[in-house]
Protein backbone atom coordinates (compact mmCIF):
# COMPACT_ATOMS: atom_id res chain seq x y z
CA UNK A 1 0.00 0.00 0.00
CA UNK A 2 1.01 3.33 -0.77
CA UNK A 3 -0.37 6.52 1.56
CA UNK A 4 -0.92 10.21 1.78
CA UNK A 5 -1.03 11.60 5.01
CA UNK A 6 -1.44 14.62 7.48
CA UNK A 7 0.14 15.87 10.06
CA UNK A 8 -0.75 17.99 12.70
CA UNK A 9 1.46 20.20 14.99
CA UNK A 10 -0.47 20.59 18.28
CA UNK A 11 0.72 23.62 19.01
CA UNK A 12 -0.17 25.94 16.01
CA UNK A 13 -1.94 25.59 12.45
CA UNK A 14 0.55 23.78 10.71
CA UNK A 15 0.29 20.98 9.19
CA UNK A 16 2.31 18.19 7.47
CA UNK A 17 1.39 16.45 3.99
CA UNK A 18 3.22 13.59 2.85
CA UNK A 19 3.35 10.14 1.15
CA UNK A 20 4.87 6.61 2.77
CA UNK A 21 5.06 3.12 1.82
CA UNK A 22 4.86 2.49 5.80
CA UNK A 23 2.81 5.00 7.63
CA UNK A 24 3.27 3.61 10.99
CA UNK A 25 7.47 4.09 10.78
CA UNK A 26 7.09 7.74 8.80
CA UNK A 27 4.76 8.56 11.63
CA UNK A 28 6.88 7.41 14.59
CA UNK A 29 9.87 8.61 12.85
CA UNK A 30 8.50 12.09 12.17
CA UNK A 31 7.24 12.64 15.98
CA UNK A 32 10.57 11.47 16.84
CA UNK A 33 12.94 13.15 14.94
CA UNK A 34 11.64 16.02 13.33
CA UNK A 35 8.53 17.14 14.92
CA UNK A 36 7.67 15.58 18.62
CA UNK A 37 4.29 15.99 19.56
CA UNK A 38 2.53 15.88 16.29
CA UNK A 39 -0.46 13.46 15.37
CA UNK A 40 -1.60 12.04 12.21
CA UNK A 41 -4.85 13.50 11.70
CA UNK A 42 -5.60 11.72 8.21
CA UNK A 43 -4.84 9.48 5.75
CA UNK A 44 -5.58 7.94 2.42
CA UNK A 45 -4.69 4.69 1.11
CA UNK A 46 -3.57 3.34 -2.05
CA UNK A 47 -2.59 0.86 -4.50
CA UNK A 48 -0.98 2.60 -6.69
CA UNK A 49 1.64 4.42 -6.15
CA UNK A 50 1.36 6.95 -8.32
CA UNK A 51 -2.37 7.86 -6.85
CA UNK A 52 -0.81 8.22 -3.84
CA UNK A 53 1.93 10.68 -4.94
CA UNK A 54 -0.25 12.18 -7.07
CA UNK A 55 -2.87 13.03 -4.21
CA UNK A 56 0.00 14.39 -2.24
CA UNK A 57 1.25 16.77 -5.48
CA UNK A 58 -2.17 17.88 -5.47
CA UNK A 59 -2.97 18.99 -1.78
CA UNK A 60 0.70 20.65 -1.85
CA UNK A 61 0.45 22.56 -5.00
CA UNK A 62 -3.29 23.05 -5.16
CA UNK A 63 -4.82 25.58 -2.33
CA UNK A 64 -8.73 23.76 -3.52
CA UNK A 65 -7.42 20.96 -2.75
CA UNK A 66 -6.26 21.45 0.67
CA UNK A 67 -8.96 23.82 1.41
CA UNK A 68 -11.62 21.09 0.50
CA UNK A 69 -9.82 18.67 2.50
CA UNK A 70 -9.77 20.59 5.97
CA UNK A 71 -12.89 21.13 5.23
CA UNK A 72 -14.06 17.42 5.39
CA UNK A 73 -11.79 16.89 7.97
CA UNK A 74 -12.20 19.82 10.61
CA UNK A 75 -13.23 18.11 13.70
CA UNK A 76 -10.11 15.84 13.40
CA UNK A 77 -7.69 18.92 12.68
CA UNK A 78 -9.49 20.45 15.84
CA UNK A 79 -9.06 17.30 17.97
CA UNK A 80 -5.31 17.19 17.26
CA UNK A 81 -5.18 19.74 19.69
CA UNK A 82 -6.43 17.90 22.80
């Protein structure tokens, strides 16, 4: 499987979009090492990987995208802060 995901920093707005072929090890890893405290807040899954990378080109590069997908997703973005 192939995934996009988000990440959320606790602490302010930010967030963190990005594509794995193991979502469990880039999310430990990226608490870890480069950003402690932050939760996955969402992901998709994939077969292919191009989809995947593709999804993640497109809520990068593409404000809709993004905007559609916080959106959707509010109450989780919200919760990350608990």
């Amino acid at each position: 499987m192939f995934y996009c995901c988000v990440l959320k920093d606790p602490q302010s707005e930010f967030i963190y979009i990005g594509f794995s072929t193991d979502l469990k090890q880039r999310v430990k890893r990226h608490q870890e090492l480069e950003h402690p405290g932050w939760r996955l807040v969402y992901y998709e899954a994939y077969l292919d990987e191009k989809d995947a990378r593709e999804r993640e080109r497109m809520l990068k590069h593409y404000g809709a995208s993004l905007g559609h997908l916080k959106a959707r997703i509010r109450n989780s973005l919200g919760r990350a802060l608990e």
